[in-house]
N, C-alpha and C. Protein backbone atom coordinates (compact mmCIF):
# COMPACT_ATOMS: atom_id res chain seq x y z
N UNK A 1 0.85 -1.18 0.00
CA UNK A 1 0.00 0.00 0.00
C UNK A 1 0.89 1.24 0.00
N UNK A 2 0.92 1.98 -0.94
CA UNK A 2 1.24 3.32 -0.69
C UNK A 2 0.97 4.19 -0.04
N UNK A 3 1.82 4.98 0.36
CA UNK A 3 1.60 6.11 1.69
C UNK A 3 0.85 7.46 1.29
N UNK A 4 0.16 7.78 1.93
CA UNK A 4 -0.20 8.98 1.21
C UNK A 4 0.42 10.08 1.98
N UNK A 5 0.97 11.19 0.94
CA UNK A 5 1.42 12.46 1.75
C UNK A 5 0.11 13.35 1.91
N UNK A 6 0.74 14.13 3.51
CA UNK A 6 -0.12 14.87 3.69
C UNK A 6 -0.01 16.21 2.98
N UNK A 7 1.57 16.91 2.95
CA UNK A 7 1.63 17.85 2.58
C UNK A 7 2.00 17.47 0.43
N UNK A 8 1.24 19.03 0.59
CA UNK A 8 1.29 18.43 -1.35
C UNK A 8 1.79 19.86 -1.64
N UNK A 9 2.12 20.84 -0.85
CA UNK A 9 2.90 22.55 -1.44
C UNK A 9 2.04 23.07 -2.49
N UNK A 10 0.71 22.32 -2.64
CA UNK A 10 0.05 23.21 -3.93
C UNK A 10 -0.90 24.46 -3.12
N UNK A 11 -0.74 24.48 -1.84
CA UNK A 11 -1.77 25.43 -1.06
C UNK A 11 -0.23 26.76 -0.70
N UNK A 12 0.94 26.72 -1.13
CA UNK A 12 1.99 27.43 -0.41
C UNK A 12 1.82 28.73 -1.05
N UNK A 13 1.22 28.85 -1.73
CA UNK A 13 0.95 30.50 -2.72
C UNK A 13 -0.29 31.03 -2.38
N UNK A 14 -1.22 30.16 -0.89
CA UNK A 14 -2.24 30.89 -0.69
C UNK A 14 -3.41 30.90 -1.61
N UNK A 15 -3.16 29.58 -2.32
CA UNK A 15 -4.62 28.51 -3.12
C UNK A 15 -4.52 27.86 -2.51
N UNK A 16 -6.29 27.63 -2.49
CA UNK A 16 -6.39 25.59 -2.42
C UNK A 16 -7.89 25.61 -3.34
N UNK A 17 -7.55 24.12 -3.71
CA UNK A 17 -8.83 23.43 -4.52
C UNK A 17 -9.94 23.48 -3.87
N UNK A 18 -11.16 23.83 -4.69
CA UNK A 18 -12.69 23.10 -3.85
C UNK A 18 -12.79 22.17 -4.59
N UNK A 19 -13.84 21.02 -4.25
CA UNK A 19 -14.14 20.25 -4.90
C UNK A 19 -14.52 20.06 -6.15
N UNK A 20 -13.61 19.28 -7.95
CA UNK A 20 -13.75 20.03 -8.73
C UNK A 20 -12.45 20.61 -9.35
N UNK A 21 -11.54 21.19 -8.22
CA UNK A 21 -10.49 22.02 -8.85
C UNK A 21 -10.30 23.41 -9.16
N UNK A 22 -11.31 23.78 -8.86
CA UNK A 22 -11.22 25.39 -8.81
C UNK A 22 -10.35 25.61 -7.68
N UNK A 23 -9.62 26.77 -8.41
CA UNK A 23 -8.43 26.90 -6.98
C UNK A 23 -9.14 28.51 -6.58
N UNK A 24 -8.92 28.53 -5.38
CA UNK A 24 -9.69 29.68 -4.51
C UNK A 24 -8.40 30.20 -4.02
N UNK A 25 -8.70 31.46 -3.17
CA UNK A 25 -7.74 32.19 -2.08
C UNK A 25 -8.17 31.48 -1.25
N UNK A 26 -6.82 31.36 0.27
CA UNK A 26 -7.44 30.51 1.38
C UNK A 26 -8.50 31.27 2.07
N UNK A 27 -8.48 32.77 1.89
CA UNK A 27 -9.32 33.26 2.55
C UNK A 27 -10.83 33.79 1.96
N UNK A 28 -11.20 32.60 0.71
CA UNK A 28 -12.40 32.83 0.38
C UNK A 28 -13.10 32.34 0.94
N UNK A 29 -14.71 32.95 0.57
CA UNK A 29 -15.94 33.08 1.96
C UNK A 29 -16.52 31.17 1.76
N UNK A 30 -16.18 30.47 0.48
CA UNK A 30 -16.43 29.38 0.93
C UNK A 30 -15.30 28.69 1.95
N UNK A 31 -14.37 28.88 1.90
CA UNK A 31 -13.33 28.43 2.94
C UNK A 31 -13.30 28.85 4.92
N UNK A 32 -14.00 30.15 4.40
CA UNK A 32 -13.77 30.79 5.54
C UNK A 32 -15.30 29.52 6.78
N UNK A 33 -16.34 29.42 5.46
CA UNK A 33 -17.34 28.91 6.23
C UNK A 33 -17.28 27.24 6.30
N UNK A 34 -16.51 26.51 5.52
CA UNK A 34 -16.25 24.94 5.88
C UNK A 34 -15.43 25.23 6.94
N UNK A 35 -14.20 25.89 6.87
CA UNK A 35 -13.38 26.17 7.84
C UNK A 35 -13.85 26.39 9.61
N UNK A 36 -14.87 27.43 9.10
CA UNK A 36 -15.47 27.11 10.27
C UNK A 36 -16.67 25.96 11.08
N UNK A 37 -16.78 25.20 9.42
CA UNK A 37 -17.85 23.98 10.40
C UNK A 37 -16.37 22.78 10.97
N UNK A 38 -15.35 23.36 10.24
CA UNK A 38 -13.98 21.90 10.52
C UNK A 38 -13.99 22.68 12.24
N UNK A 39 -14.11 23.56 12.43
CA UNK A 39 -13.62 24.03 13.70
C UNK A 39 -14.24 23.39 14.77
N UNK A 40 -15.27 23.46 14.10
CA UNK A 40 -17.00 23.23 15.25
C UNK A 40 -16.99 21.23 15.28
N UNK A 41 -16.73 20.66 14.30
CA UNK A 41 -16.36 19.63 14.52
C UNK A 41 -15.31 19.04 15.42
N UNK A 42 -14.44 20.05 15.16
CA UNK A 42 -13.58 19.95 16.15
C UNK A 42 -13.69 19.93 17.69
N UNK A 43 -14.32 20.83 17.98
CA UNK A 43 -15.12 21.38 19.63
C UNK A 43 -15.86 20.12 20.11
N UNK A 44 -16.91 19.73 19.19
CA UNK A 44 -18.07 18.63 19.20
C UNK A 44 -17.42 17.38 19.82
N UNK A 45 -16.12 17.25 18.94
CA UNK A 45 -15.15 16.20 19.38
C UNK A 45 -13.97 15.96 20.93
N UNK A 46 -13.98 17.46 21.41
CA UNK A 46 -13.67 17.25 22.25
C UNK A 46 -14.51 17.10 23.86
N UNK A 47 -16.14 17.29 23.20
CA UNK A 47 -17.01 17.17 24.00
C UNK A 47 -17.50 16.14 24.26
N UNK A 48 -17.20 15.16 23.20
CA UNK A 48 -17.20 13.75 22.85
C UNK A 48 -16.02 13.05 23.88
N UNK A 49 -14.92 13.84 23.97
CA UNK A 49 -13.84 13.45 24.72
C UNK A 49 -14.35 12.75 25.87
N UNK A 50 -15.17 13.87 27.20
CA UNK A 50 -15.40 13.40 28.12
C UNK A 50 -16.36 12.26 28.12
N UNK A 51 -16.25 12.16 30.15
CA UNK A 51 -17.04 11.04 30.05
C UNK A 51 -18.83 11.68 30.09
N UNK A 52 -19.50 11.36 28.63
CA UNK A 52 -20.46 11.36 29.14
C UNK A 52 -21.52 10.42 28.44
N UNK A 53 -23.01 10.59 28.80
CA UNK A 53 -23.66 9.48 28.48
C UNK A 53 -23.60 9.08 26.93
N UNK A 54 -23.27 7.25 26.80
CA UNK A 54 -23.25 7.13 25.34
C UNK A 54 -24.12 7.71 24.37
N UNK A 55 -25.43 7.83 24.62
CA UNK A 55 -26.59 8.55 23.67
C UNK A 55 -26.37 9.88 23.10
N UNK A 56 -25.61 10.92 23.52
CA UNK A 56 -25.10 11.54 23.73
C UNK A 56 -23.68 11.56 22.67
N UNK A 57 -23.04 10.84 23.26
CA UNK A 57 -22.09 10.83 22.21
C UNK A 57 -22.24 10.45 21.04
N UNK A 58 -23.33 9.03 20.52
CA UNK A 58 -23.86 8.83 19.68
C UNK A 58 -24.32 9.61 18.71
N UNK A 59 -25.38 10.88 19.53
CA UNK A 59 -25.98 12.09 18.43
C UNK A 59 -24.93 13.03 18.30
N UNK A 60 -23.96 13.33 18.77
CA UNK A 60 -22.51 13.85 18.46
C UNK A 60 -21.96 13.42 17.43
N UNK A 61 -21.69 12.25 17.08
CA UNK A 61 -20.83 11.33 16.06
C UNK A 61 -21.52 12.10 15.10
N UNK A 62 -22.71 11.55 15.20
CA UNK A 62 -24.18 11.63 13.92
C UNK A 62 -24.03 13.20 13.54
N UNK A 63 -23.77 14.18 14.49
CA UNK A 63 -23.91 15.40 13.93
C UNK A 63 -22.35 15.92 13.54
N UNK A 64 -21.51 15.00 13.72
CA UNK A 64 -20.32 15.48 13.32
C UNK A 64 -20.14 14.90 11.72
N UNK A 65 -20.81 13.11 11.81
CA UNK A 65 -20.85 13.37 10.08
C UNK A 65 -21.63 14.41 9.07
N UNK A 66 -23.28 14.84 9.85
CA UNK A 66 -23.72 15.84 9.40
C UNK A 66 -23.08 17.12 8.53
N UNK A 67 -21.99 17.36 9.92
CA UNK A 67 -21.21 18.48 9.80
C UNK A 67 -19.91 18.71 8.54
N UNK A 68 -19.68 17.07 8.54
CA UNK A 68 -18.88 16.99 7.69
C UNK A 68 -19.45 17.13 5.87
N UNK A 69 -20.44 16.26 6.02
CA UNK A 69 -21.35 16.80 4.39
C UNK A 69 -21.46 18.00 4.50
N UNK A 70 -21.72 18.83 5.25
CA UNK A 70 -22.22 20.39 4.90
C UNK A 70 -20.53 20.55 4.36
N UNK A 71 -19.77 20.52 4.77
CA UNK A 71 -18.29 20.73 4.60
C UNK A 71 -17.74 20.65 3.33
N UNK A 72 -18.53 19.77 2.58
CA UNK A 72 -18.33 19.46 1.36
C UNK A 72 -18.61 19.66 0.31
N UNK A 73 -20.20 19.67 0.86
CA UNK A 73 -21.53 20.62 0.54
C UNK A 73 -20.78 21.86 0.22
N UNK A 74 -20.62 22.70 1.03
CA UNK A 74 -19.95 23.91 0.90
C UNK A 74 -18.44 24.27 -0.27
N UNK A 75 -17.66 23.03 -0.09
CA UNK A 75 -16.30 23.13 -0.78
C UNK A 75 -16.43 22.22 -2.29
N UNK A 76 -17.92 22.09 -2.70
CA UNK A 76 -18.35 21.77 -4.00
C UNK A 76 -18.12 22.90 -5.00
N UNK A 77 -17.58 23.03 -6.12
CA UNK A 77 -17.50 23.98 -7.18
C UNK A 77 -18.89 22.99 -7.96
N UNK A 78 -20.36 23.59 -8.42
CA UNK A 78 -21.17 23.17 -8.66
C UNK A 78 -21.10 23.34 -10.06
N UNK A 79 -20.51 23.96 -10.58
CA UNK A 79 -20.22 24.66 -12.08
C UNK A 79 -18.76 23.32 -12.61
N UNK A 80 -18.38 22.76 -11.79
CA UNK A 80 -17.45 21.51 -12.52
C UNK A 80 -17.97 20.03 -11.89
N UNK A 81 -18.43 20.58 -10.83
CA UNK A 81 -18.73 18.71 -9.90
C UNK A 81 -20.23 18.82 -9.51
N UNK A 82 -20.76 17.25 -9.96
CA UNK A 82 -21.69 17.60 -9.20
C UNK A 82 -21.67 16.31 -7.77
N UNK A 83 -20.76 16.82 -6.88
CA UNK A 83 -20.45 16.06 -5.68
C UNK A 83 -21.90 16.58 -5.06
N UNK A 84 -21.98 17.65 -5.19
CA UNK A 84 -23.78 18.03 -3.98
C UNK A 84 -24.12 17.37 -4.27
N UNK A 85 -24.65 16.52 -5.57
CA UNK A 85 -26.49 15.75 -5.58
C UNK A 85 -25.96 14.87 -5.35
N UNK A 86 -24.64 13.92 -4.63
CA UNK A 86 -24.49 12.70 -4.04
C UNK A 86 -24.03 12.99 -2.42
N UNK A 87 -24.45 14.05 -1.97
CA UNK A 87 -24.75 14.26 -0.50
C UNK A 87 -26.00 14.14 0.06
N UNK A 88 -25.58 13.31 0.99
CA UNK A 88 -27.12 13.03 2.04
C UNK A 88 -27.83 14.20 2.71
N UNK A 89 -28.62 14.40 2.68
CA UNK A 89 -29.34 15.49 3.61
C UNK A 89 -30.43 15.82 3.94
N UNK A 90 -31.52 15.72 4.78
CA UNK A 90 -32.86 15.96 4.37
C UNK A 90 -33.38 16.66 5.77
N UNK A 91 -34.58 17.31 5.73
CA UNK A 91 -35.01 17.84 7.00
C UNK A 91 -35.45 16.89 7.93
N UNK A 92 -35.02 14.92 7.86
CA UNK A 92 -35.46 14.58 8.99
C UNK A 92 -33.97 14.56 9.94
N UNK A 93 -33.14 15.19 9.26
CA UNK A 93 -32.00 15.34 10.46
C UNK A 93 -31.92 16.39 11.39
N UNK A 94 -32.75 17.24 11.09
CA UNK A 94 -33.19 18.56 11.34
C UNK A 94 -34.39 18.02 12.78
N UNK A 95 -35.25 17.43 12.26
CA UNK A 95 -36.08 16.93 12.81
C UNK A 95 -35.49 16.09 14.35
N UNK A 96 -34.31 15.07 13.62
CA UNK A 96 -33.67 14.45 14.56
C UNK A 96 -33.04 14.85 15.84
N UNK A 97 -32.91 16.53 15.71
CA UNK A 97 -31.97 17.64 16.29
C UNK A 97 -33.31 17.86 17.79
N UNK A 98 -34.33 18.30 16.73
CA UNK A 98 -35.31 18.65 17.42
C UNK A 98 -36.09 17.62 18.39
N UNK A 99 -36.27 16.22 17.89
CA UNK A 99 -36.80 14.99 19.12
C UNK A 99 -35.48 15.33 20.02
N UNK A 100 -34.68 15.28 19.96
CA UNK A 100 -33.38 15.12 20.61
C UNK A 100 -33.73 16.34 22.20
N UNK A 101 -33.33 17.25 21.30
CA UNK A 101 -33.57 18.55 22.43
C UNK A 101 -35.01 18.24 23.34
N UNK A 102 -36.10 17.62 22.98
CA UNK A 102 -37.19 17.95 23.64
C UNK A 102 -37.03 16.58 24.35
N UNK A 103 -36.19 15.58 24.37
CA UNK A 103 -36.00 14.41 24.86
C UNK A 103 -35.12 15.17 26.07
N UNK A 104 -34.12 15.64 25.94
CA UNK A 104 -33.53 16.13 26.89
C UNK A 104 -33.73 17.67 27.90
N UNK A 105 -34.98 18.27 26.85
CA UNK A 105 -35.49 19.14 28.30
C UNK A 105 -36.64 18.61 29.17
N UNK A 106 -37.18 17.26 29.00
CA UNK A 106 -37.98 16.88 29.21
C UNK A 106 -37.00 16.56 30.95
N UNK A 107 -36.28 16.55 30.94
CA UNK A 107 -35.66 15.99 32.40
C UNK A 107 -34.59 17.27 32.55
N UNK A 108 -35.26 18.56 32.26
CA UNK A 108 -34.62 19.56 32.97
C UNK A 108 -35.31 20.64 33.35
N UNK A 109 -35.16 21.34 34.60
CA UNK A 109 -35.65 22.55 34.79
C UNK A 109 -36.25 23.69 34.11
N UNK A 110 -37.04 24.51 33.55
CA UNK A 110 -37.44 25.31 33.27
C UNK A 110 -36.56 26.73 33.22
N UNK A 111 -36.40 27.16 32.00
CA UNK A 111 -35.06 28.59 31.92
C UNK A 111 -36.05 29.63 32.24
N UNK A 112 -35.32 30.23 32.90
CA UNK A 112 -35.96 31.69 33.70
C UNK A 112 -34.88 32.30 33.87
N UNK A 113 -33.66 32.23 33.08
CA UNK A 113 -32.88 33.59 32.97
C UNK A 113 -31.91 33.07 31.82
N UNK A 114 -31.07 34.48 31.06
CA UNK A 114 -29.93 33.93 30.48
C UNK A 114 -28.72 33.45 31.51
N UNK A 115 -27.95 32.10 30.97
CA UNK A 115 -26.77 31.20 31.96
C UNK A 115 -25.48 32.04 31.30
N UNK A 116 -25.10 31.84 32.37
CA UNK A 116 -22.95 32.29 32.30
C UNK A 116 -22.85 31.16 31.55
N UNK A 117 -22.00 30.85 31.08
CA UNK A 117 -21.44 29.62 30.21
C UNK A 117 -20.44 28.65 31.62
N UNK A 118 -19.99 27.69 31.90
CA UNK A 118 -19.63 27.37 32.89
C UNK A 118 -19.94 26.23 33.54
N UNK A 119 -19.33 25.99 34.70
CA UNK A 119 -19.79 25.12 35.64
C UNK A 119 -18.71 23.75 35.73
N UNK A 120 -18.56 23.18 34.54
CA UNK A 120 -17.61 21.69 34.53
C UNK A 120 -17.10 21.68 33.13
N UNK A 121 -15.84 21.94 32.94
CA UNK A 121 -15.12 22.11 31.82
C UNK A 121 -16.01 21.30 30.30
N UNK A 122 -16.81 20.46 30.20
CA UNK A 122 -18.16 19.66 29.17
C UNK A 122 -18.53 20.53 28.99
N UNK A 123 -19.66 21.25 30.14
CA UNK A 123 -20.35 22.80 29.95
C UNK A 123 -19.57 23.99 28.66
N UNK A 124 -18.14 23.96 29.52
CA UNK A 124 -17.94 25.30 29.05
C UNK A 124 -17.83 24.99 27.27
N UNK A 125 -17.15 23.67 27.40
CA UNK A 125 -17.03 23.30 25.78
C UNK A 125 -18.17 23.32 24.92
N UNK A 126 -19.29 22.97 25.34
CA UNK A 126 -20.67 22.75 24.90
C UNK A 126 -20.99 24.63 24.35
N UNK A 127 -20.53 25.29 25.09
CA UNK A 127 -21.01 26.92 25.22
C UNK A 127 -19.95 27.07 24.07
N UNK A 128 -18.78 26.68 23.89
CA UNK A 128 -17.77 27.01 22.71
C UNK A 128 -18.38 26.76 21.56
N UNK A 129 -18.42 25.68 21.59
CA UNK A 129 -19.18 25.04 20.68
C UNK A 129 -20.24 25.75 19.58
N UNK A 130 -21.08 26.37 20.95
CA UNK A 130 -22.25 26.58 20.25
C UNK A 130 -22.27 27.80 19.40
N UNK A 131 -21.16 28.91 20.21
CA UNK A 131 -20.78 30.07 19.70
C UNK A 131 -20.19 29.99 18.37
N UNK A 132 -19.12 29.00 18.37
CA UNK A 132 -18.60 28.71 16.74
C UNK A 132 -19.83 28.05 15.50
N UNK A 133 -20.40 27.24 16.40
CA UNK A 133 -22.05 27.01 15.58
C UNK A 133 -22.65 28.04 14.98
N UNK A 134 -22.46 29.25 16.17
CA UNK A 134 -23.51 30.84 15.31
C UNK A 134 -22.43 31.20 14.41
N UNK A 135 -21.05 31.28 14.71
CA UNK A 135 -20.24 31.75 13.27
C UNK A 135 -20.06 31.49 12.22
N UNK A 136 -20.00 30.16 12.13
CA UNK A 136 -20.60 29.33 11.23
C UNK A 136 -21.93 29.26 10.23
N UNK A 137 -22.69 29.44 11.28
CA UNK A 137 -23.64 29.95 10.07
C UNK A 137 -24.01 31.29 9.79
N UNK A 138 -22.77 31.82 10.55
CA UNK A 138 -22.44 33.64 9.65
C UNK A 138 -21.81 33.96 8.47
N UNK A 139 -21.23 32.61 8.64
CA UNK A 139 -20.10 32.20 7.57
C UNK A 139 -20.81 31.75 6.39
N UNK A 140 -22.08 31.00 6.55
CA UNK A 140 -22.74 30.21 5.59
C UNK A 140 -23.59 31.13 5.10
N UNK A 141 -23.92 32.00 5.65
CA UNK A 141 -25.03 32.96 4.95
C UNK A 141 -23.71 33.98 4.22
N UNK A 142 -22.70 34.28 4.24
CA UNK A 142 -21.85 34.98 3.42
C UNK A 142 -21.72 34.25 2.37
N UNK A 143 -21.50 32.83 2.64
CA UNK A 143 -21.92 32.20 1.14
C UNK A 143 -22.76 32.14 0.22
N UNK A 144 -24.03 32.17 0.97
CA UNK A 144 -25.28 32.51 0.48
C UNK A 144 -25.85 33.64 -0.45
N UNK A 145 -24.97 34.18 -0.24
CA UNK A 145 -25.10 36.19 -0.69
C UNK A 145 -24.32 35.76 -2.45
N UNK A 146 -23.65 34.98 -2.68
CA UNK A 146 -22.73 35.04 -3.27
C UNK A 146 -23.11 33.60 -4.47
N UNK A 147 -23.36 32.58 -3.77
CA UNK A 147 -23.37 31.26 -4.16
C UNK A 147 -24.79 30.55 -3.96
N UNK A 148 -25.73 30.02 -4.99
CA UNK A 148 -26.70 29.23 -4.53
C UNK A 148 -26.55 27.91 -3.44
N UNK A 149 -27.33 28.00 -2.74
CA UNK A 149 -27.08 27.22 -1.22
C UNK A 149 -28.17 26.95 -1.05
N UNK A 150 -29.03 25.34 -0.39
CA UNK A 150 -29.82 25.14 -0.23
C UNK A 150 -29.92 25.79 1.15
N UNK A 151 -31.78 25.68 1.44
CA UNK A 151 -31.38 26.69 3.19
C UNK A 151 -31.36 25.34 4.32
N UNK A 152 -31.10 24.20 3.68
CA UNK A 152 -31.45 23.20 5.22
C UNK A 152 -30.06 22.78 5.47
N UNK A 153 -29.37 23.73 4.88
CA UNK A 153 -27.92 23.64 5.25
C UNK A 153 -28.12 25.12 7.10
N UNK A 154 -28.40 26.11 6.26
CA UNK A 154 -28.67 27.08 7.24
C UNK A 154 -29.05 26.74 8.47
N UNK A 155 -30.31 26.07 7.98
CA UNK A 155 -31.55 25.69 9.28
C UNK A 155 -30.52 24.43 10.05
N UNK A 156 -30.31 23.85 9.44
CA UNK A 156 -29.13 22.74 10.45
C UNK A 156 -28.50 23.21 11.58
N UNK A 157 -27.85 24.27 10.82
CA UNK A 157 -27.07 25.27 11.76
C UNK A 157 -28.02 25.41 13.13
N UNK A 158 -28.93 26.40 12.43
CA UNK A 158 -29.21 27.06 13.60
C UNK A 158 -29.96 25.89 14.18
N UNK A 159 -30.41 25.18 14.31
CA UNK A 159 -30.87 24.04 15.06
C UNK A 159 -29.92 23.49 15.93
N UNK A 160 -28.50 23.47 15.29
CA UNK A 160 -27.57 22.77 15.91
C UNK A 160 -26.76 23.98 16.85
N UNK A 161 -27.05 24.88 16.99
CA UNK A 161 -26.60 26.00 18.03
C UNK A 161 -27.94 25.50 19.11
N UNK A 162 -29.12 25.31 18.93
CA UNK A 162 -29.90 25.25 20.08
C UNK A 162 -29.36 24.11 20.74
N UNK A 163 -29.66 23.09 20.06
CA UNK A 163 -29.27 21.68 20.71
C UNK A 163 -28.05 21.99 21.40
N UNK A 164 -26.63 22.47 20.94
CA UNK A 164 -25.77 22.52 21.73
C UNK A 164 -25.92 23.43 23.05
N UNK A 165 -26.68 24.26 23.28
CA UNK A 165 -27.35 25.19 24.38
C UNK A 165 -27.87 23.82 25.52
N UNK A 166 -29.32 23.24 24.68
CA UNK A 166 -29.46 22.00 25.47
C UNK A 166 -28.56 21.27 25.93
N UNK A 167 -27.94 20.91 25.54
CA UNK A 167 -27.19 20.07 25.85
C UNK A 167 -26.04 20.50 26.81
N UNK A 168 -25.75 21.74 27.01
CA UNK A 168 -25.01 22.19 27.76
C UNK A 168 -25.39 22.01 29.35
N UNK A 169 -26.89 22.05 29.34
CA UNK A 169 -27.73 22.16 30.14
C UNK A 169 -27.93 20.77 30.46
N UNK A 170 -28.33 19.70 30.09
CA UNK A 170 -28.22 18.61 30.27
C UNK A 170 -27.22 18.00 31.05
N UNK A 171 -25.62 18.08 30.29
CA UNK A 171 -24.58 17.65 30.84
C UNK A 171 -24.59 18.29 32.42
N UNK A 172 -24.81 19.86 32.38
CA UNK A 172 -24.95 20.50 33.94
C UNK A 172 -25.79 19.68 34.92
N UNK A 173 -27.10 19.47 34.07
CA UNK A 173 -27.40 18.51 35.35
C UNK A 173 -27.24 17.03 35.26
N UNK A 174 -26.22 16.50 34.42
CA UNK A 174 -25.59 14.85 33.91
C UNK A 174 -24.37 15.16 35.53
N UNK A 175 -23.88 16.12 35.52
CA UNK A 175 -22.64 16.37 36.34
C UNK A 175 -22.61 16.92 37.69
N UNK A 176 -24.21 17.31 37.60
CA UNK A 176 -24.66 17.72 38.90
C UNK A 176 -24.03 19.50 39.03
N UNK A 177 -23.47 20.33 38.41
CA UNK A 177 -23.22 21.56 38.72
C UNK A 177 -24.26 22.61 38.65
N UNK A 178 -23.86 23.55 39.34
CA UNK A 178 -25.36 24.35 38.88
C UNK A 178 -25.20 25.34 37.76
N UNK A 179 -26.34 25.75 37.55
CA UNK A 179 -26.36 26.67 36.24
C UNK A 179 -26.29 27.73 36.92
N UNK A 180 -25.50 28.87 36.57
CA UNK A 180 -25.44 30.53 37.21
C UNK A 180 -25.83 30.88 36.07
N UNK A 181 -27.25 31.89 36.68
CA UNK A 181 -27.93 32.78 35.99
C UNK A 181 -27.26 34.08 35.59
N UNK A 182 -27.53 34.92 34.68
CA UNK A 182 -27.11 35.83 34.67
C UNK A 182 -28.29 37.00 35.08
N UNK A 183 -27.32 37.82 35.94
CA UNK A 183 -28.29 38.96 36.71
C UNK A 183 -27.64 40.06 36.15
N UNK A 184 -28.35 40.91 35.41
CA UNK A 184 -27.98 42.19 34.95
C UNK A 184 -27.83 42.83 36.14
N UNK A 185 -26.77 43.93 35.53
CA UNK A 185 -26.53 44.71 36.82
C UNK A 185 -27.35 46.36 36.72
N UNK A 186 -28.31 46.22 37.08
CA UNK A 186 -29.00 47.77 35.96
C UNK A 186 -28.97 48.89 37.28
């Protein structure tokens, strides 16, 4: 079996390929926004790190391959490949986001204020997380402006910023810490 290299020096002039072969700047707005779902995958994964309940990590995995089609989704040149129409995607993953969350506020307290981010290093990652989730799909709507984009790429997003909120909340009370409210100081 041959080895594959990682480095290939065709990105050292500040190109790289999308899918297809179109060579881009690294700092074009489709790069800027896979870039930022590779990030958020990233986070997801280290939330995955700890110990917490398998179900849990399970819909993690699931939303990290999610994350990864949008990734691709995104780094498709549609004008040479048509890699999109052999990506999976449909609004029952969307859907899936949503049983999920109402499965898990179903065994939590009632919100009656905005939370500090915090409590047990899971928490705080979960709150990272979710923040790179909203940039992300700040990132994806800059694409949008520019590039035809289906919107259940969007709506993923923002679905997947709530869930990670839930879930922040969950793990808080998986770990037993408390949630600190935030009290304006007026």
């Amino acid at each position: 079996m041959k080895k594959s290299v990682v480095y290939t020096k065709t990105g050292d002039k500040g190109l790289t390929g999308l899918i297809g072969g179109t060579r881009v700047p690294k700092n074009h707005a489709r790069l800027e926004a896979y870039g930022t779902i590779d990030e958020l995958m990233s986070f997801i994964g280290l939330i995955r790190s700890y110990d917490i309940p398998d179900s849990d990590s399970k819909t993690l995995i699931s939303v990290q391959s999610k994350l990864f089609t949008i990734g691709a989704y995104l780094a498709t040149d549609t004008s040479v490949s048509d890699m999109r129409s052999k990506l999976k995607y449909s609004d029952e993953h969307i859907e899936e986001l949503e049983l999920e969350m109402d499965h898990l506020e179903n065994n939590l307290p009632p919100l009656k204020s905005f939370l500090l981010p915090g409590g047990h290093p899971v928490v705080g990652n979960c709150h990272v997380a979710r923040t790179v989730c909203r940039r992300a799909e700040r990132r994806v709507l800059d694409v949008a402006e520019e590039f035809e984009l289906d919107n259940w790429v969007i709506r993923y997003l923002n679905r997947l910023s709530d869930y990670l909120f839930v879930l922040s909340r969950h793990l808080s009370n998986y770990y037993g810490v408390d949630e600190i409210p935030w009290l304006p100081e007026l």
